[in-house]
Protein backbone atom coordinates (compact mmCIF):
# COMPACT_ATOMS: atom_id res chain seq x y z
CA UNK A 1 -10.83 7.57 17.02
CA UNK A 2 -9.33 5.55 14.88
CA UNK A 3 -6.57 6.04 12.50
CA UNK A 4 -6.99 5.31 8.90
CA UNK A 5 -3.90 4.32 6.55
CA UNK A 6 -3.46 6.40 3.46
CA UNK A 7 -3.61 3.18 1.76
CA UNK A 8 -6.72 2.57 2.72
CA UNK A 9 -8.25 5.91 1.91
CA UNK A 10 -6.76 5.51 -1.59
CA UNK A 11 -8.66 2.45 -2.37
CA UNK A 12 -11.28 3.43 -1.41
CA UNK A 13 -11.29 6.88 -3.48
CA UNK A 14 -10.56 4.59 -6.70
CA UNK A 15 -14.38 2.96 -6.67
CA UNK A 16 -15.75 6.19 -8.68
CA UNK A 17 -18.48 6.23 -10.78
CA UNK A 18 -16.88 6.27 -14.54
CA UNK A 19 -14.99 2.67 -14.03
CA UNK A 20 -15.45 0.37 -16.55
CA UNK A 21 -15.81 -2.68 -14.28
CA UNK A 22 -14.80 -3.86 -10.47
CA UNK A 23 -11.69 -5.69 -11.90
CA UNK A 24 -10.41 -2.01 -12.93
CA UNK A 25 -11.78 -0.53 -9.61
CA UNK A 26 -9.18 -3.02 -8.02
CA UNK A 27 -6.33 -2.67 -10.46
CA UNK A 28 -6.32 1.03 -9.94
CA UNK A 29 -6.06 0.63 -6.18
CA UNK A 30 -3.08 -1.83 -6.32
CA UNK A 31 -1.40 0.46 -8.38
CA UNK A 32 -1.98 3.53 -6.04
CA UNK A 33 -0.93 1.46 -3.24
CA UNK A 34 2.36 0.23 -4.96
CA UNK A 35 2.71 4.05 -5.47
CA UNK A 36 2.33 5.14 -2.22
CA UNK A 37 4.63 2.32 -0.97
CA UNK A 38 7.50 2.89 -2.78
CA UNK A 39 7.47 6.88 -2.75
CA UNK A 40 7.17 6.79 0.73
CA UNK A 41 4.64 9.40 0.79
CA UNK A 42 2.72 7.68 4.62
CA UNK A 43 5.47 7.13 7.37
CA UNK A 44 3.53 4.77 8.52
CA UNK A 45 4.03 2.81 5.42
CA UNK A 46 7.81 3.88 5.20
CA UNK A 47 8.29 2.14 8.57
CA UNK A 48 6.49 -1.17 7.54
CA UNK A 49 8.71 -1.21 4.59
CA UNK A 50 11.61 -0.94 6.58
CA UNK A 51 10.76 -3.40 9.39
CA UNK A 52 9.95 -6.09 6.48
CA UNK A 53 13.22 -5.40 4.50
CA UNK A 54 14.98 -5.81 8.12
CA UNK A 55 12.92 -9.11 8.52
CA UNK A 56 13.68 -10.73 5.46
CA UNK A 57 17.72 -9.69 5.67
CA UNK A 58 17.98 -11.28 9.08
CA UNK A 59 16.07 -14.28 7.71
CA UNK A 60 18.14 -15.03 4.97
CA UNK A 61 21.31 -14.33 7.28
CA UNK A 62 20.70 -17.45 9.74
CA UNK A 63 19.01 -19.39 7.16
């Protein structure tokens, strides 16, 4: 089976039936996921964040 980010499962409980339109469907999923990113509430997510700040900090060293 495969594993499903929180992310993921946090768009898709933001398409309920009382939004006004898609475009507010899609803002309140960015949002969550912005939330979820920086609280660090999924390791997975924690770990991504820290590989990519890693990244960019060794690219901008031997640039």
């Amino acid at each position: 089976m495969m594993a499903i980010p929180s992310w993921s499962k946090v768009v898709i409980l933001t398409n309920e039936k009382g939004a006004r339109t898609e475009r507010d469907d899609i803002k309140a999923g960015i949002l969550m996921i912005l939330q979820s990113t920086l609280t660090n509430e999924n390791d997975n997510a924690r770990s991504d964040k820290q590989w990519l700040t890693q990244k960019v900090t060794l690219t901008k060293q031997y640039k």
